[in-house]
PDB file of N, CA and C in Angstrom:
ATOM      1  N   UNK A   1     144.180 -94.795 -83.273  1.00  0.00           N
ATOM      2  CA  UNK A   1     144.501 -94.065 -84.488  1.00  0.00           C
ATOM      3  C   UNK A   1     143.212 -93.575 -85.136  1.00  0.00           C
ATOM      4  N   UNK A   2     143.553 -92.007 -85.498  1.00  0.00           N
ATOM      5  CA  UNK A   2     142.149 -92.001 -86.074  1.00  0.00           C
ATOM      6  C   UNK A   2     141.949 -91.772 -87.927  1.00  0.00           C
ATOM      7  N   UNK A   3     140.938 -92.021 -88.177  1.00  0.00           N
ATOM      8  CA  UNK A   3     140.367 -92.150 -89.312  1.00  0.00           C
ATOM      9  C   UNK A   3     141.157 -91.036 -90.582  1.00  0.00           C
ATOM     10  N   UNK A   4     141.954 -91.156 -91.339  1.00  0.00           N
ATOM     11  CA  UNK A   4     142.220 -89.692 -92.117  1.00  0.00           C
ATOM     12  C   UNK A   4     141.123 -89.267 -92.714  1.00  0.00           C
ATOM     13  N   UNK A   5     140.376 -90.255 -93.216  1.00  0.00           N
ATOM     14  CA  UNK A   5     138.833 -89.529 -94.249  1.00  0.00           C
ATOM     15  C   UNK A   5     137.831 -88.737 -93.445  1.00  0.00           C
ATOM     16  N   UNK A   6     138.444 -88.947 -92.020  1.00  0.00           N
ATOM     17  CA  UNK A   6     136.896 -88.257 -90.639  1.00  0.00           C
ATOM     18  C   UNK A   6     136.875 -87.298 -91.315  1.00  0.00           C
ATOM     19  N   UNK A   7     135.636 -86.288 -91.461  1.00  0.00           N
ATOM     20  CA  UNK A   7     135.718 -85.181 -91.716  1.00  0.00           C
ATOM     21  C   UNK A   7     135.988 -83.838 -90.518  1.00  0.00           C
ATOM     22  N   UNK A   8     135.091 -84.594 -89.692  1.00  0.00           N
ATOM     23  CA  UNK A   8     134.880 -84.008 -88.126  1.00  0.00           C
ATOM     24  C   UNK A   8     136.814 -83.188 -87.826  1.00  0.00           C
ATOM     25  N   UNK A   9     137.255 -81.872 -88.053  1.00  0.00           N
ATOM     26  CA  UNK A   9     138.253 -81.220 -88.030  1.00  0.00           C
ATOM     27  C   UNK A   9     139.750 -81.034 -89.041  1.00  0.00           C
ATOM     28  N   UNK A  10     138.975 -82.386 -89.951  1.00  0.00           N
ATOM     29  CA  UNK A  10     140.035 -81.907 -91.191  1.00  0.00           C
ATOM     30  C   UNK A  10     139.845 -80.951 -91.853  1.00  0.00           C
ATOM     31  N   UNK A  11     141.014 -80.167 -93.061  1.00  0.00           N
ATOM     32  CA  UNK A  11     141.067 -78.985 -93.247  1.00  0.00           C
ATOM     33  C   UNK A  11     142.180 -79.578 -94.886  1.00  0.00           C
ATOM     34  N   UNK A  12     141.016 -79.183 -95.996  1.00  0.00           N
ATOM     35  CA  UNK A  12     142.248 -79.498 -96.776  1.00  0.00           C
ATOM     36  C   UNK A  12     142.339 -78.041 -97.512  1.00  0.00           C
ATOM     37  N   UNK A  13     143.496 -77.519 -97.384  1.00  0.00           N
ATOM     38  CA  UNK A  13     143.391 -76.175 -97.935  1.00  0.00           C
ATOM     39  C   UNK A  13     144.399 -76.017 -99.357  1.00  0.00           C
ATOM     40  N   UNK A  14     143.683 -75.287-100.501  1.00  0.00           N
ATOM     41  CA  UNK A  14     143.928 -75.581-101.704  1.00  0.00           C
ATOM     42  C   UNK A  14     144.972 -74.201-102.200  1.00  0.00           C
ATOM     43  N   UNK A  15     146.588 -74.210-102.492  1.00  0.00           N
ATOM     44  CA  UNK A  15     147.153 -73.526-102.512  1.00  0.00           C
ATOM     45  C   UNK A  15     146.826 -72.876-103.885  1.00  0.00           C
ATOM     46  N   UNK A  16     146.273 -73.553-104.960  1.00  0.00           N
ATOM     47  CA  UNK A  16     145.596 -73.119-106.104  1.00  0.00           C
ATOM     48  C   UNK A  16     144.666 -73.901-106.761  1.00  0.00           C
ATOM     49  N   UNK A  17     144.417 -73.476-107.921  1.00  0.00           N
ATOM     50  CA  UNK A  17     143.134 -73.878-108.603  1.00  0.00           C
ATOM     51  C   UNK A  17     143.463 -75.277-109.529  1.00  0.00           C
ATOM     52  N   UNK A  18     145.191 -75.796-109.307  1.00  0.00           N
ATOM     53  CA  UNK A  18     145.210 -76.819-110.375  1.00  0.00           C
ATOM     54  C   UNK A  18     143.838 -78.063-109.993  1.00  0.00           C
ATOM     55  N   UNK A  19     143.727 -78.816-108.686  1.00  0.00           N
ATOM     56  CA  UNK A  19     143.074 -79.672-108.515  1.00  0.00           C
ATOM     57  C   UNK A  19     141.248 -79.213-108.591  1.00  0.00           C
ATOM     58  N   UNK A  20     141.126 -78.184-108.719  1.00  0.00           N
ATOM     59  CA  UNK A  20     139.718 -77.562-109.130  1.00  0.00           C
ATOM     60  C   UNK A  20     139.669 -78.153-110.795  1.00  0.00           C
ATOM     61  N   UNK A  21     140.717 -77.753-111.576  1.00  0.00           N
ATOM     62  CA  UNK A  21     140.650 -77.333-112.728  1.00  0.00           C
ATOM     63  C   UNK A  21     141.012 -78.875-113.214  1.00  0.00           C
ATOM     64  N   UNK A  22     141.448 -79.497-112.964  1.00  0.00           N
ATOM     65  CA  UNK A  22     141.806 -81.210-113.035  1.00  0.00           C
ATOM     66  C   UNK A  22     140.302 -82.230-112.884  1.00  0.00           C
ATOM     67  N   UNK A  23     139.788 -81.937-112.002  1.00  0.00           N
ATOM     68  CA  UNK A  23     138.875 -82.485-111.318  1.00  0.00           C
ATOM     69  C   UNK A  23     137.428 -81.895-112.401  1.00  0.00           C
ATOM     70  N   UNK A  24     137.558 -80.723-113.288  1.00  0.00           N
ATOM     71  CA  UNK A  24     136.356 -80.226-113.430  1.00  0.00           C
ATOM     72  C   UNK A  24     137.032 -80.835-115.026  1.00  0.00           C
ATOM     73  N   UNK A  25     137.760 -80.562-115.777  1.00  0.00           N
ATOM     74  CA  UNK A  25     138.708 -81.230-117.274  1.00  0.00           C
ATOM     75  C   UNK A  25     137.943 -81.985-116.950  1.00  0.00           C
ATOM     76  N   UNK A  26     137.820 -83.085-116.019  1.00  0.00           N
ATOM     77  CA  UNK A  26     137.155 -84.886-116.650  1.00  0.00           C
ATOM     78  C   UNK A  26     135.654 -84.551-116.167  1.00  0.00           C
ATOM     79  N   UNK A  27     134.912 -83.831-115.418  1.00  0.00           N
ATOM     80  CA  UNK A  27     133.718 -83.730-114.779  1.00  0.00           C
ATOM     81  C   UNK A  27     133.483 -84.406-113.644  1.00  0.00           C
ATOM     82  N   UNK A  28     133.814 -84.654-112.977  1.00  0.00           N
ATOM     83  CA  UNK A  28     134.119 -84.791-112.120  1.00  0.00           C
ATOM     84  C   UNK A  28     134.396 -83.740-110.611  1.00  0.00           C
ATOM     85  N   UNK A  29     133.692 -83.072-110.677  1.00  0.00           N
ATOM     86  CA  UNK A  29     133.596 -82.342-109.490  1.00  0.00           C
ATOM     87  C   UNK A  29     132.915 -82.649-108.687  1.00  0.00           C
ATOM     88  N   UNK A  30     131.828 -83.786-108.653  1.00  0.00           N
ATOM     89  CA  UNK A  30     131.288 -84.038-107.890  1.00  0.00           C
ATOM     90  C   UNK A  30     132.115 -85.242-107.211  1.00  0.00           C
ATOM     91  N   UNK A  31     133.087 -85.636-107.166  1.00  0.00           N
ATOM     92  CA  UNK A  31     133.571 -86.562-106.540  1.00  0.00           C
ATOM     93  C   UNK A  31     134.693 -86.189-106.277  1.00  0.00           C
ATOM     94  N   UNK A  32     135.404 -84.543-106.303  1.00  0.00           N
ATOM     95  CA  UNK A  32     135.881 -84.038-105.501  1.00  0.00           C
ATOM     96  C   UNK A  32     135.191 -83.428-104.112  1.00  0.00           C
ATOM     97  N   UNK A  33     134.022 -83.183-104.032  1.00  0.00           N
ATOM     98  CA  UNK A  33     133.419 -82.702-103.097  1.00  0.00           C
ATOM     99  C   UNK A  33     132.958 -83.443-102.327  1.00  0.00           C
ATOM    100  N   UNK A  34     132.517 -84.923-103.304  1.00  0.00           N
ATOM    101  CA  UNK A  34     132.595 -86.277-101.862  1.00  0.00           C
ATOM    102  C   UNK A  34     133.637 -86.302-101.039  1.00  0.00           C
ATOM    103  N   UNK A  35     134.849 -86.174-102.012  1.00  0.00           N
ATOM    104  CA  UNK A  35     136.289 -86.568-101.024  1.00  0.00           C
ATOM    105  C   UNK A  35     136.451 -85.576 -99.832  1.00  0.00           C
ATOM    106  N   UNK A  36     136.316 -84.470-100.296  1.00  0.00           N
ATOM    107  CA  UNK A  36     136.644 -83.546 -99.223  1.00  0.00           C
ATOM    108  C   UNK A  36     135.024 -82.985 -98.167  1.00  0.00           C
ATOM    109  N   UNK A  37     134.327 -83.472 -98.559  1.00  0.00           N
ATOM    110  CA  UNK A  37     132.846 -83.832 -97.456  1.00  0.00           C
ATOM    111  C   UNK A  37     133.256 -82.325 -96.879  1.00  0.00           C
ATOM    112  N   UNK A  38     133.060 -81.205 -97.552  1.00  0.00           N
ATOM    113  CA  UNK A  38     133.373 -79.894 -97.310  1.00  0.00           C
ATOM    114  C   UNK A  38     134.232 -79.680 -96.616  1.00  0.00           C
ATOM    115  N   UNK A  39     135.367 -79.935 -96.307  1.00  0.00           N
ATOM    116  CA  UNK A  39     136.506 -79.648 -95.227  1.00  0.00           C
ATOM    117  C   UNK A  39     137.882 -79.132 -96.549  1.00  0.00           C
ATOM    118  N   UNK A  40     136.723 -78.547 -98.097  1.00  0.00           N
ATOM    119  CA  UNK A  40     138.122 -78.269 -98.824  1.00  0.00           C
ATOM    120  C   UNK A  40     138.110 -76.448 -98.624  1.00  0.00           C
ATOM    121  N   UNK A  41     139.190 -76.026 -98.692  1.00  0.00           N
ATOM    122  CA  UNK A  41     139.358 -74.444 -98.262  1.00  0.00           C
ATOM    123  C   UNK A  41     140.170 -73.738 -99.049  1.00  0.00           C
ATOM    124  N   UNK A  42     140.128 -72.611 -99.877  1.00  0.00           N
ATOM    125  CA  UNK A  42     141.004 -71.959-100.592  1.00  0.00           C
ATOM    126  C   UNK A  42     141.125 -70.552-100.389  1.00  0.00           C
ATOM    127  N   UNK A  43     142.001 -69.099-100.056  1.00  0.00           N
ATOM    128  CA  UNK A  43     141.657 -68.161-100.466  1.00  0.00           C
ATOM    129  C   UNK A  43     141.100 -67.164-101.540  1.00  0.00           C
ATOM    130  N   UNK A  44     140.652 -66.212-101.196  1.00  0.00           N
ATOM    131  CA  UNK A  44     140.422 -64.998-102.376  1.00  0.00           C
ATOM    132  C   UNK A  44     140.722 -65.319-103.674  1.00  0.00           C
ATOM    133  N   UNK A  45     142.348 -65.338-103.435  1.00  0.00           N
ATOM    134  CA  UNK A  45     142.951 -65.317-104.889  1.00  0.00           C
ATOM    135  C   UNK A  45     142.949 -66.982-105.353  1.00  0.00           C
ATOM    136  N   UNK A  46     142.851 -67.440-104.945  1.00  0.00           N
ATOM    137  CA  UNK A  46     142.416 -68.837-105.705  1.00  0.00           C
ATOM    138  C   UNK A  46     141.116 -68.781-106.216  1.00  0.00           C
ATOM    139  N   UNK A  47     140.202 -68.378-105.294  1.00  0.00           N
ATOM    140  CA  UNK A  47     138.842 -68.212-105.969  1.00  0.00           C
ATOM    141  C   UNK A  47     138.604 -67.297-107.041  1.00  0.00           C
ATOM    142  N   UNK A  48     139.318 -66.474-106.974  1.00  0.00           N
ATOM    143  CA  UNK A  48     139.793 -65.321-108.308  1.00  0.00           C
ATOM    144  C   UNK A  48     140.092 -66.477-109.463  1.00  0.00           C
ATOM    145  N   UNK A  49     141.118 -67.204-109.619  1.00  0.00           N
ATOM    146  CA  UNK A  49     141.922 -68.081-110.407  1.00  0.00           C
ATOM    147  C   UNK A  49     140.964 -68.977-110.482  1.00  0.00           C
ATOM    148  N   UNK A  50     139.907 -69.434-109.850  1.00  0.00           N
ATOM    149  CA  UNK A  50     138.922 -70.495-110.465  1.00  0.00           C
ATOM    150  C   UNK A  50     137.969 -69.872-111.309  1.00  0.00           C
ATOM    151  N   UNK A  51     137.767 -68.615-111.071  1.00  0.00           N
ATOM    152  CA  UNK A  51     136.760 -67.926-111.779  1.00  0.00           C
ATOM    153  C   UNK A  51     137.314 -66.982-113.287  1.00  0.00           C
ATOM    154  N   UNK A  52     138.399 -67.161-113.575  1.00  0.00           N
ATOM    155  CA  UNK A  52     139.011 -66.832-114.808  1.00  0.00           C
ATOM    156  C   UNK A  52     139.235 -68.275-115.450  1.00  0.00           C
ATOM    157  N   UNK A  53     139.822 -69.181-114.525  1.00  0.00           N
ATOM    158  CA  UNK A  53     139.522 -70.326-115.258  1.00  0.00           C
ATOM    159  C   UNK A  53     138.462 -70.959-115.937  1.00  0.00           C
ATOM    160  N   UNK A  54     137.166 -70.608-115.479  1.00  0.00           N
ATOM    161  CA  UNK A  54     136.096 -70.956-115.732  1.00  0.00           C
ATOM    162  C   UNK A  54     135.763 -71.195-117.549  1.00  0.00           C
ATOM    163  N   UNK A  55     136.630 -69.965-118.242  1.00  0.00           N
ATOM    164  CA  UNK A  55     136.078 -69.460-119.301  1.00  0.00           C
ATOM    165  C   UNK A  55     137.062 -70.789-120.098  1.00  0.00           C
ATOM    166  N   UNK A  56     137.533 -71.403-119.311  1.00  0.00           N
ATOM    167  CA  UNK A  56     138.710 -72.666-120.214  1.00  0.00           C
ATOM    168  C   UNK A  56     138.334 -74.045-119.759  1.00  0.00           C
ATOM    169  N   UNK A  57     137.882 -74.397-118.254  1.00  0.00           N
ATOM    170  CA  UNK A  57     137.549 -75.410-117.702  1.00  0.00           C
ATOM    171  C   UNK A  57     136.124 -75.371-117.235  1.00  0.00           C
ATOM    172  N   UNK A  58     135.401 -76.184-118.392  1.00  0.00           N
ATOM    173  CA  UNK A  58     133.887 -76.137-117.834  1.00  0.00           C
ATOM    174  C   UNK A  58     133.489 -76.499-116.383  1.00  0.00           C
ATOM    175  N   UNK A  59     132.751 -76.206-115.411  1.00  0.00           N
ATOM    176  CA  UNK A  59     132.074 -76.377-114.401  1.00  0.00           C
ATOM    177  C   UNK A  59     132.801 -75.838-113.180  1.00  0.00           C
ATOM    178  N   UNK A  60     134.058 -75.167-113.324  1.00  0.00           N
ATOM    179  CA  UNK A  60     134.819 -74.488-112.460  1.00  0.00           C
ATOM    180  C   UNK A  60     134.169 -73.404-111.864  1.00  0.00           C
ATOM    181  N   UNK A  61     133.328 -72.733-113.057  1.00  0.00           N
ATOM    182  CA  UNK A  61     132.640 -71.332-112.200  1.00  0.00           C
ATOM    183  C   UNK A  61     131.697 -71.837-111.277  1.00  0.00           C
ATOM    184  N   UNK A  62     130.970 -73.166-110.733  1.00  0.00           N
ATOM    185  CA  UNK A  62     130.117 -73.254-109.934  1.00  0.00           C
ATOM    186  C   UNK A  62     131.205 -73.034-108.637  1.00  0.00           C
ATOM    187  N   UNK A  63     132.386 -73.449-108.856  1.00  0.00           N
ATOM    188  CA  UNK A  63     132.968 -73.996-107.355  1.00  0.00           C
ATOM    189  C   UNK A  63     133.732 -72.664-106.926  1.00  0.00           C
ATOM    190  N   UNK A  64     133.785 -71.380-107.630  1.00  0.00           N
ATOM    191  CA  UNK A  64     134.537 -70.373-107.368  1.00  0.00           C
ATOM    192  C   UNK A  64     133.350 -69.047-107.223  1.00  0.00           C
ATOM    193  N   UNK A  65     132.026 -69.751-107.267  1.00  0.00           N
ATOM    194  CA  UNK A  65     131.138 -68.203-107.565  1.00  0.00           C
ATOM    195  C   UNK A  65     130.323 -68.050-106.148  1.00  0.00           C
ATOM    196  N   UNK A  66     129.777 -69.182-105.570  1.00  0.00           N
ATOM    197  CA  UNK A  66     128.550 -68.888-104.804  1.00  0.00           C
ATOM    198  C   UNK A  66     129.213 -68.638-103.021  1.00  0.00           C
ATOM    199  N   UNK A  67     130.229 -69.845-103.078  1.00  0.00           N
ATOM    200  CA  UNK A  67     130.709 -70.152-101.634  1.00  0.00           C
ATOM    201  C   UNK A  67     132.443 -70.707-101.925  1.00  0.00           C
ATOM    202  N   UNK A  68     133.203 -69.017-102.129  1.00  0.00           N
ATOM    203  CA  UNK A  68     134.332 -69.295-102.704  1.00  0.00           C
ATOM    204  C   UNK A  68     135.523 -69.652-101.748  1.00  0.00           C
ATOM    205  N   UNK A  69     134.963 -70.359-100.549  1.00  0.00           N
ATOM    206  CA  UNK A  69     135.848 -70.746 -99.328  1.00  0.00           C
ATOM    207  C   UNK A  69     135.612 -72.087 -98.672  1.00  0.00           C
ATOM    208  N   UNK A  70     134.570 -72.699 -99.308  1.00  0.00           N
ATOM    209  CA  UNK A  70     134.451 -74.014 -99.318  1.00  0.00           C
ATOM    210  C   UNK A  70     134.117 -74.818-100.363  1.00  0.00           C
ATOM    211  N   UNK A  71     134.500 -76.153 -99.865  1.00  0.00           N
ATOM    212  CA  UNK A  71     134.348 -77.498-101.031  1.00  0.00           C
ATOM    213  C   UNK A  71     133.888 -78.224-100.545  1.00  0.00           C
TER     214      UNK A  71
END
């Protein structure tokens, strides 16, 4: 059986910005990005929706501006 936390081919892909915007409310974004050890994935329009969020949930615009397809 293997490991669920491996990172080695997991894929967690983010249908929207609630768990961005949850995770950044307490500050805590950095221990969303431990969890998902970059294997987190969202489209366009989510990254759109993190970056309007930004102006309501502090630290959201880092995770939607530079590299808006990984976590």
């Amino acid at each position: 059986m293997t490991d669920p936390l491996e990172s080695a081919g997991r894929v967690s892909l983010f249908p929207d910005n609630t768990v961005l915007c949850n995770f950044g409310t307490v500050g805590r974004l950095d221990l969303l990005r431990k969890v998902l050890d970059g294997c987190g994935r969202w489209t366009e329009a989510v990254a759109e929706e993190a970056r309007r969020s930004a102006a309501y949930v502090p630290g959201t615009v880092r995770c939607g501006s530079s590299d808006t397809r990984a976590l």
